[in-house]
Protein backbone atom coordinates (compact mmCIF):
# COMPACT_ATOMS: atom_id res chain seq x y z
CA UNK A 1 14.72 18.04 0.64
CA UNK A 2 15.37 16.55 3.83
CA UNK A 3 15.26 18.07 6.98
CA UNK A 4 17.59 18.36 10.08
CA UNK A 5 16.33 15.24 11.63
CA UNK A 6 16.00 13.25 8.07
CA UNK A 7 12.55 13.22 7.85
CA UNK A 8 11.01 14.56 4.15
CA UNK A 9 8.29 17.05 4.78
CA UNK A 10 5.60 16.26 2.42
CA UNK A 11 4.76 13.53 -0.87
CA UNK A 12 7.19 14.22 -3.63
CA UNK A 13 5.57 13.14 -6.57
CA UNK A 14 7.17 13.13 -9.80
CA UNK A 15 5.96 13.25 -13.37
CA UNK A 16 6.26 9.55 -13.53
CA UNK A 17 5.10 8.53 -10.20
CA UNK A 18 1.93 9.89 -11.05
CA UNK A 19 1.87 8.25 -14.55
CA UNK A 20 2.40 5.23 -12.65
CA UNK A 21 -0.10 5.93 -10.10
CA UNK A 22 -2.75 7.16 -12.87
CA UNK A 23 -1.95 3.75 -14.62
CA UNK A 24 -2.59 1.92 -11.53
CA UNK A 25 -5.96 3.09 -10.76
CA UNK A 26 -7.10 2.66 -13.93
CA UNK A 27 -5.74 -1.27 -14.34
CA UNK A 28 -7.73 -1.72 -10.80
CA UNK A 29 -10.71 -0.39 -11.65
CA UNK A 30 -10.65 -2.77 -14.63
CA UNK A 31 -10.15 -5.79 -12.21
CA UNK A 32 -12.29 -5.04 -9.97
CA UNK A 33 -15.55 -4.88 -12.57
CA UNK A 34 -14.28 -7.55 -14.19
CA UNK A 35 -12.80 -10.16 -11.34
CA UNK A 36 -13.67 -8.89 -8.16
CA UNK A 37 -12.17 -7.04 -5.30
CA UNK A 38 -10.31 -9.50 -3.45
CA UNK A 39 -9.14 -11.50 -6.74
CA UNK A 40 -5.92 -12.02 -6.16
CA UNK A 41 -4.80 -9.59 -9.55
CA UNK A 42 -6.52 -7.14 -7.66
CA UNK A 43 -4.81 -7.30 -4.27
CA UNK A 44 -1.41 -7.26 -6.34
CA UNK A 45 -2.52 -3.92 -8.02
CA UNK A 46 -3.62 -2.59 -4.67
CA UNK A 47 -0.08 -3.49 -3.24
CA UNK A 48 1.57 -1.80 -6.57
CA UNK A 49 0.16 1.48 -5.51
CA UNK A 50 0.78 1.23 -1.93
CA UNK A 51 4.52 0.81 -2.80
CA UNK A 52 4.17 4.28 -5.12
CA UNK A 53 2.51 5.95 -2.02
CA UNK A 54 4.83 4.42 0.01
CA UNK A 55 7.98 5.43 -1.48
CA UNK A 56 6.45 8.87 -2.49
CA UNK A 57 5.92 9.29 1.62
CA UNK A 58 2.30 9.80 0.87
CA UNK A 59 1.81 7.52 3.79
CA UNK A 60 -1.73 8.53 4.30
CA UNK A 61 -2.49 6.99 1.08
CA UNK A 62 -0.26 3.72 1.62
CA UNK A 63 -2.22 3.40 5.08
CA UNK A 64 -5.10 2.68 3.14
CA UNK A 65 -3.75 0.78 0.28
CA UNK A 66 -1.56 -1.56 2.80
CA UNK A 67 -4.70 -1.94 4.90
CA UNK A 68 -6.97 -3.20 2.08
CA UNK A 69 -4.56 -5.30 0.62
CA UNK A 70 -3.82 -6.24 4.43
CA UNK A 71 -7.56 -7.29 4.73
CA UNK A 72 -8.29 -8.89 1.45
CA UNK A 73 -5.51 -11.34 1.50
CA UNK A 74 -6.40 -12.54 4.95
CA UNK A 75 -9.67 -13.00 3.12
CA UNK A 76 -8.67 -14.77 0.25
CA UNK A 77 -5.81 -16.70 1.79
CA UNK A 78 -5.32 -19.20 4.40
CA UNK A 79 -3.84 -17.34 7.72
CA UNK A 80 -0.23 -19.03 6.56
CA UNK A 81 0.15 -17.87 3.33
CA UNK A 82 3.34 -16.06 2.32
CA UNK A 83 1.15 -13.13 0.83
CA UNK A 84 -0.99 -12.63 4.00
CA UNK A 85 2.83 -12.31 5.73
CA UNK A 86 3.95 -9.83 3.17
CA UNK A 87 1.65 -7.71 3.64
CA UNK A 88 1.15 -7.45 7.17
CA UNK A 89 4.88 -6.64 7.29
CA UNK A 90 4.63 -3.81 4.87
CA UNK A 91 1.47 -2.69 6.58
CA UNK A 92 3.13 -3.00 10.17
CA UNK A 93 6.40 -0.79 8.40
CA UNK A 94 3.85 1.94 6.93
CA UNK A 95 2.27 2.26 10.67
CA UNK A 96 5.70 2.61 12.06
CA UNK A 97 6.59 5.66 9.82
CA UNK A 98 3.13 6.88 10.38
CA UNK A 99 4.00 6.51 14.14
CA UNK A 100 0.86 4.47 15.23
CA UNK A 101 3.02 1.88 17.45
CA UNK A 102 0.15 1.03 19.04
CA UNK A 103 -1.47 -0.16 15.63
CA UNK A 104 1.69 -1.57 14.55
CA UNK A 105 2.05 -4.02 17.35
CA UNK A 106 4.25 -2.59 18.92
């Protein structure tokens, strides 16, 4: 339930949210023994479950997600690529609701 001020106070995790996120962790553990970290499958996955944290305001979680995902494209992409500007804009939107301006750029 929201409060006052709109803000949700804590993750709210459903039955298949966590299926989802269960799912998830298991397809990326998969990729990563079998392609590698920063293969490009692998980045998508991590993304996938930084969305579920993300909308599930487990924001802790999609810090981390969002940052790796953040990290490896830059890695595996040139510095123009459309997926290294995704997801520095839904990494820059996480550290906004996680109210580190200073880490968002702003």
């Amino acid at each position: 339930m929201a409060n006052v001020d709109g803000t949700i106070d804590g993750p709210t995790v459903g039955e298949e949210d966590q299926r989802s996120i269960t799912k998830l962790h298991e397809k990326l553990k998969g990729l990563e023994i079998l392609k590698g970290t920063e293969h490009p499958e692998s980045l998508v996955t991590v993304m996938a479950l930084a969305h579920i944290y993300y909308d599930t305001r487990q924001l802790d979680l999609a810090d981390k997600m969002y940052y790796r995902a953040f990290c490896g494209s830059e890695r595996t992409h040139r510095p123009t690529h459309i997926i290294v500007y995704k997801t520095a804009s839904n990494y820059g939107v996480c550290l906004i609701d996680l109210r580190r301006f200073d880490d968002a750029g702003m």
